[in-house]
N, C-alpha and C. Protein backbone atom coordinates (compact mmCIF):
# COMPACT_ATOMS: atom_id res chain seq x y z
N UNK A 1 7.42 62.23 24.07
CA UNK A 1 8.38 61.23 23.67
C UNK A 1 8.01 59.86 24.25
N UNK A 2 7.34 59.44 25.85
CA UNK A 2 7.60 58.27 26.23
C UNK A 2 6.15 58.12 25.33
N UNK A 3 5.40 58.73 25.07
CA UNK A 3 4.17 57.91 24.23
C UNK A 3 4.11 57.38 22.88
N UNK A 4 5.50 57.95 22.55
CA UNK A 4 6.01 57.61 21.45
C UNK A 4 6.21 56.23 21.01
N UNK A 5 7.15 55.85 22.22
CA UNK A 5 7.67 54.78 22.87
C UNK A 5 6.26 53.33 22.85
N UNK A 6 5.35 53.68 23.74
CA UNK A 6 4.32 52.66 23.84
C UNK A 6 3.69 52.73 22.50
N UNK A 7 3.78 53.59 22.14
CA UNK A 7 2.55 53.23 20.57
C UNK A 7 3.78 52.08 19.58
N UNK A 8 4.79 53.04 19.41
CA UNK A 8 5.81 51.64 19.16
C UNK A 8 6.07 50.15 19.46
N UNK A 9 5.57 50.28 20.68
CA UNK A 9 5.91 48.39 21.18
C UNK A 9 4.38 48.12 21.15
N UNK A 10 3.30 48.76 21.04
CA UNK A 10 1.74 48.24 21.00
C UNK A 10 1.96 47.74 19.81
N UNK A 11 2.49 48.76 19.12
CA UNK A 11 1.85 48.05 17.60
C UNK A 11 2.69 46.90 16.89
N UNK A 12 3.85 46.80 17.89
CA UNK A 12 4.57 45.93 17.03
C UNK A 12 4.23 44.40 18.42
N UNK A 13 3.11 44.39 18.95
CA UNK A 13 2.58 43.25 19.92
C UNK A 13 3.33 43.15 21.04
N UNK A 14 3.40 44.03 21.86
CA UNK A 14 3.78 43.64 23.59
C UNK A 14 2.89 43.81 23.93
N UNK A 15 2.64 42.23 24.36
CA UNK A 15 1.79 41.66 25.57
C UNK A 15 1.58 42.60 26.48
N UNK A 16 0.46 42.71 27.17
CA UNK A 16 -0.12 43.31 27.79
C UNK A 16 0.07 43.02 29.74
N UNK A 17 0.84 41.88 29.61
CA UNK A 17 1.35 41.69 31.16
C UNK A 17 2.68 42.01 31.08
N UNK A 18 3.30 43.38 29.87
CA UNK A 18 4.56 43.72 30.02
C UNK A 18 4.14 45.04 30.19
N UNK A 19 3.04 45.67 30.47
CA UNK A 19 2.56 47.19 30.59
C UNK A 19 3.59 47.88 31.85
N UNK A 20 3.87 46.71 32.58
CA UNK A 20 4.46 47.74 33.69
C UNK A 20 5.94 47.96 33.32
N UNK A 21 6.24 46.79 32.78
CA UNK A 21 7.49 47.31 32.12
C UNK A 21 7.66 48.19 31.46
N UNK A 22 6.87 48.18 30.58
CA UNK A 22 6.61 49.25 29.52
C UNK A 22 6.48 50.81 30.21
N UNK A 23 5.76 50.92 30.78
CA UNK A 23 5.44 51.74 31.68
C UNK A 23 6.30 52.62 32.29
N UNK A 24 7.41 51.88 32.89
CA UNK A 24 8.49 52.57 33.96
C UNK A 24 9.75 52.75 32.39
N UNK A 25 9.71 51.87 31.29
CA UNK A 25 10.86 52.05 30.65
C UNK A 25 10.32 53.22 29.95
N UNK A 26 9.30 53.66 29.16
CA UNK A 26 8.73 54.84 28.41
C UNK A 26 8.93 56.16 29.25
N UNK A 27 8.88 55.91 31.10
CA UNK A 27 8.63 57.17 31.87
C UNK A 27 10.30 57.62 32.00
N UNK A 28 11.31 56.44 31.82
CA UNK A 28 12.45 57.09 32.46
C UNK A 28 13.00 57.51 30.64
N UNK A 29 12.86 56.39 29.70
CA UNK A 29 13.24 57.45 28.78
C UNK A 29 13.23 58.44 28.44
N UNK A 30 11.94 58.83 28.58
CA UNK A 30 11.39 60.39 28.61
C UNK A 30 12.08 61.16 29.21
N UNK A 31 12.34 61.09 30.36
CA UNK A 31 12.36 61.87 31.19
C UNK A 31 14.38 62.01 31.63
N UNK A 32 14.93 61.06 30.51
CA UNK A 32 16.16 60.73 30.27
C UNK A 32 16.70 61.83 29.02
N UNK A 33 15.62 61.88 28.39
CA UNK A 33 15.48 62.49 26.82
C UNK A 33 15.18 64.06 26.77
N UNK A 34 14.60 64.16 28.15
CA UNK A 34 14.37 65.60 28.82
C UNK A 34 15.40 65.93 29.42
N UNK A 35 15.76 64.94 30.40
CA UNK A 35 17.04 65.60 31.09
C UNK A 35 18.37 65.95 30.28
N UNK A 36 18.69 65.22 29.32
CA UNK A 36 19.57 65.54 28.38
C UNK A 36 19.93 66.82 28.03
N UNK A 37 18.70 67.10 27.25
CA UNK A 37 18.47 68.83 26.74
C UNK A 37 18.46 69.64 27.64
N UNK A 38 18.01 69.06 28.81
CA UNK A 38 18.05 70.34 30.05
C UNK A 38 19.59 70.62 30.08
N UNK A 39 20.33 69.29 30.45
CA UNK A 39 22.04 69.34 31.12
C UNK A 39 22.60 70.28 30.08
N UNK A 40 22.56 70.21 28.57
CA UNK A 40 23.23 70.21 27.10
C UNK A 40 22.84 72.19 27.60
N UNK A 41 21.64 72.51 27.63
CA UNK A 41 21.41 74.01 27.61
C UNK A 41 22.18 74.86 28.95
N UNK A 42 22.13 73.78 30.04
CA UNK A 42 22.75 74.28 31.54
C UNK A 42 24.45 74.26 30.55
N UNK A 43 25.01 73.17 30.33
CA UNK A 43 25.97 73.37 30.56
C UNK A 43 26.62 74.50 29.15
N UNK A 44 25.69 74.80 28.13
CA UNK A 44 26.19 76.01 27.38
C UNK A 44 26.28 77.58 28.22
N UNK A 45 25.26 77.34 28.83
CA UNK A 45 25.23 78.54 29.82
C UNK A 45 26.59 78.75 30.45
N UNK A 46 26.52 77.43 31.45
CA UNK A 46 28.42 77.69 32.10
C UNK A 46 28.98 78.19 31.26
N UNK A 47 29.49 77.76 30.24
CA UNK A 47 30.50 77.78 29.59
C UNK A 47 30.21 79.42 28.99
N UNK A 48 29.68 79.83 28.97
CA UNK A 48 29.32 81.07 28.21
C UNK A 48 29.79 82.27 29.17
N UNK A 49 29.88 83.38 28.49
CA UNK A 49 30.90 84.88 28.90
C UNK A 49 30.96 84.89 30.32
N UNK A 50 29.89 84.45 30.98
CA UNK A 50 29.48 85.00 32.47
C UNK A 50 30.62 84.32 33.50
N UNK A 51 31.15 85.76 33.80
CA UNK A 51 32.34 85.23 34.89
C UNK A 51 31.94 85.25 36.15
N UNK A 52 31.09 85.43 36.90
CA UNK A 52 30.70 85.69 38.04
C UNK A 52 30.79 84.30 38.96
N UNK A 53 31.87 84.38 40.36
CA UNK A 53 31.64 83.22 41.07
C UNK A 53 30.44 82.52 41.32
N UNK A 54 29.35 83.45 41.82
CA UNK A 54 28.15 83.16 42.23
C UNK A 54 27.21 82.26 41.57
N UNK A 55 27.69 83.22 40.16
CA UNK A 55 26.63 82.15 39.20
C UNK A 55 27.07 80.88 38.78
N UNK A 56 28.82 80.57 38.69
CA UNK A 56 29.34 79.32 38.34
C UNK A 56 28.77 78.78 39.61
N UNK A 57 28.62 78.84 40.36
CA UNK A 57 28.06 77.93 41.45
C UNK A 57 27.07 77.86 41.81
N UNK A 58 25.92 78.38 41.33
CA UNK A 58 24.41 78.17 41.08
C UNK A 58 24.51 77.00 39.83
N UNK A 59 25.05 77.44 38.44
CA UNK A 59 25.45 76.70 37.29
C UNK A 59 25.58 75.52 37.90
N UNK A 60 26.43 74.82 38.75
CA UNK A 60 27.48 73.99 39.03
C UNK A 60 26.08 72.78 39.64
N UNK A 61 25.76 73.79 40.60
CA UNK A 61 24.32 73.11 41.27
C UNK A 61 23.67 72.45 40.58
N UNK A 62 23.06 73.41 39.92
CA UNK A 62 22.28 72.87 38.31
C UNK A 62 22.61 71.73 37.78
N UNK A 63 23.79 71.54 37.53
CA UNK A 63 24.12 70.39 36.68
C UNK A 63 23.88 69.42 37.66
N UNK A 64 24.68 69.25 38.68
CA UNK A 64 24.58 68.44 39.27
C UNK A 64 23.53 67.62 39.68
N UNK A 65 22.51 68.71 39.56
CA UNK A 65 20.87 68.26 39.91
C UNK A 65 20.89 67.25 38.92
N UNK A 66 20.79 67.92 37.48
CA UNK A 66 20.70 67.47 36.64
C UNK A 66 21.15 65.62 35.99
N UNK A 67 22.31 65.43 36.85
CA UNK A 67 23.19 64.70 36.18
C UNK A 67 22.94 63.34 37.44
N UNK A 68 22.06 63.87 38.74
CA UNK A 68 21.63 63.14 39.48
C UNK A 68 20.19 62.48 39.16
N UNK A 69 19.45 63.43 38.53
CA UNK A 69 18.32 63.07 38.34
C UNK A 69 18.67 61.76 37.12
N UNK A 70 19.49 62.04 35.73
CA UNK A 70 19.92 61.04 35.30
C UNK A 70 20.18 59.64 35.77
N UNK A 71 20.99 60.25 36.64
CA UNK A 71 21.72 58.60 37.13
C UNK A 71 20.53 57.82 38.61
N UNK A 72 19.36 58.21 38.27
CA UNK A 72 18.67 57.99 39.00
C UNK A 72 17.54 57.00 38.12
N UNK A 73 17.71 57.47 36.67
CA UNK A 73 16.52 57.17 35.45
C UNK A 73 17.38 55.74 34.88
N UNK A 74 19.30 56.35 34.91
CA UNK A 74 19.49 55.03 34.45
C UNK A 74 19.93 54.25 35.00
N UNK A 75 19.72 54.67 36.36
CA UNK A 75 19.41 52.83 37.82
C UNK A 75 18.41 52.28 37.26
N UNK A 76 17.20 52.69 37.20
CA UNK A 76 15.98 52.35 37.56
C UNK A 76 15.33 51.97 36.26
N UNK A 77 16.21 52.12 34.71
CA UNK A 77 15.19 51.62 33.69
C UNK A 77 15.92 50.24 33.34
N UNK A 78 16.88 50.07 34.00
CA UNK A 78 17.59 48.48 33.75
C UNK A 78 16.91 47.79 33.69
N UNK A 79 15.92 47.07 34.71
CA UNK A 79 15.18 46.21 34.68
C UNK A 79 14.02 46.31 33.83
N UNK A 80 13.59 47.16 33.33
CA UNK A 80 12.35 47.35 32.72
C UNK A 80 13.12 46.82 31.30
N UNK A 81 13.92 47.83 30.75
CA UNK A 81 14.77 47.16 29.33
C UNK A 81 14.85 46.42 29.37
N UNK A 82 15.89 45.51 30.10
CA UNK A 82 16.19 43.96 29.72
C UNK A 82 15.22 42.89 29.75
N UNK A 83 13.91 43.36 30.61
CA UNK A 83 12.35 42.48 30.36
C UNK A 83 12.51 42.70 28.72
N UNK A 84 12.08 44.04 28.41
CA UNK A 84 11.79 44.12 27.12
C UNK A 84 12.86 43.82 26.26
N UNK A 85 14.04 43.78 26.18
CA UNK A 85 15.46 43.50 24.94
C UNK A 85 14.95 41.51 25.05
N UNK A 86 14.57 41.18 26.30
CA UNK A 86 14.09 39.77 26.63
C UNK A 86 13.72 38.94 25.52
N UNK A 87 12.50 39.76 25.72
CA UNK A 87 11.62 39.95 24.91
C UNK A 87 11.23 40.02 23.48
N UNK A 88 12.06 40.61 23.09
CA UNK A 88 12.43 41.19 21.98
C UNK A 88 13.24 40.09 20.87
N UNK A 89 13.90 39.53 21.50
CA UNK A 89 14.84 38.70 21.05
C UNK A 89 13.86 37.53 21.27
N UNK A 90 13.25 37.54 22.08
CA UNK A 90 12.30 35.85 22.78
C UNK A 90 12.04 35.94 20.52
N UNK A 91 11.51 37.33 20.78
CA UNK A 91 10.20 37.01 18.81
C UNK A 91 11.11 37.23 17.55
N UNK A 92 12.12 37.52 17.74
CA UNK A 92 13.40 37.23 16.83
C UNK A 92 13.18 35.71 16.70
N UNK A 93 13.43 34.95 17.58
CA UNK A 93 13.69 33.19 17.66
C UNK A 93 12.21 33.04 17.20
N UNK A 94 11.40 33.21 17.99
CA UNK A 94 10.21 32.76 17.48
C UNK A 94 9.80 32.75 15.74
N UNK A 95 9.93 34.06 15.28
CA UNK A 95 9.95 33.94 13.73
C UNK A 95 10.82 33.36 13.09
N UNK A 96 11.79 32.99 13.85
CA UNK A 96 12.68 32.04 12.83
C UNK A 96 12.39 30.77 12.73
N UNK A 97 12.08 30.62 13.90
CA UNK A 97 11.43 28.94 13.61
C UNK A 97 10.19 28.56 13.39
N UNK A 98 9.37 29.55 12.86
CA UNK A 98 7.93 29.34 12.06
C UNK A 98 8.10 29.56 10.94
């Protein structure tokens, strides 16, 4: 998925002194886009027949991991996006006034 991401903004011309941006925003999407499906499958599990204390609280763990590792991807891709939304908008204006 995040390579998805860079072949998308290559081809549509990001500068090449935005790689690091690029870089950290492609790794946390990814890995935002992963964590998702992980949480979505953990938390069908909870919810499913299994009554056992033990395991709701292994489950419980899980998520939590889960939902930390998130809020860890969407601290940390703020700055990389708003370079690029910047950006983005900078060549919106630009084509309008050529």
């Amino acid at each position: 998925m995040a390579h998805s991401v860079v072949i998308k903004f290559k081809e549509m011309g990001l500068p090449e002194d935005m790689d690091d941006d690029l870089s950290q925003l492609c790794t946390d999407l990814g890995d935002l886009w992963s964590a998702q499906k992980a949480l979505a499958e953990q938390f069908e599990s909870f919810v499913g027949p299994d009554r056992d204390w033990t395991n709701a609280g292994d489950q419980l763990v899980d998520i939590r991991a889960s939902i930390d590792h998130m809020a860890w991807h969407m601290k940390n891709i703020r700055r990389p996006m708003n370079a690029i939304t910047r950006y983005a908008y900078s060549q919106i204006q630009a084509e309008q006034e050529a």
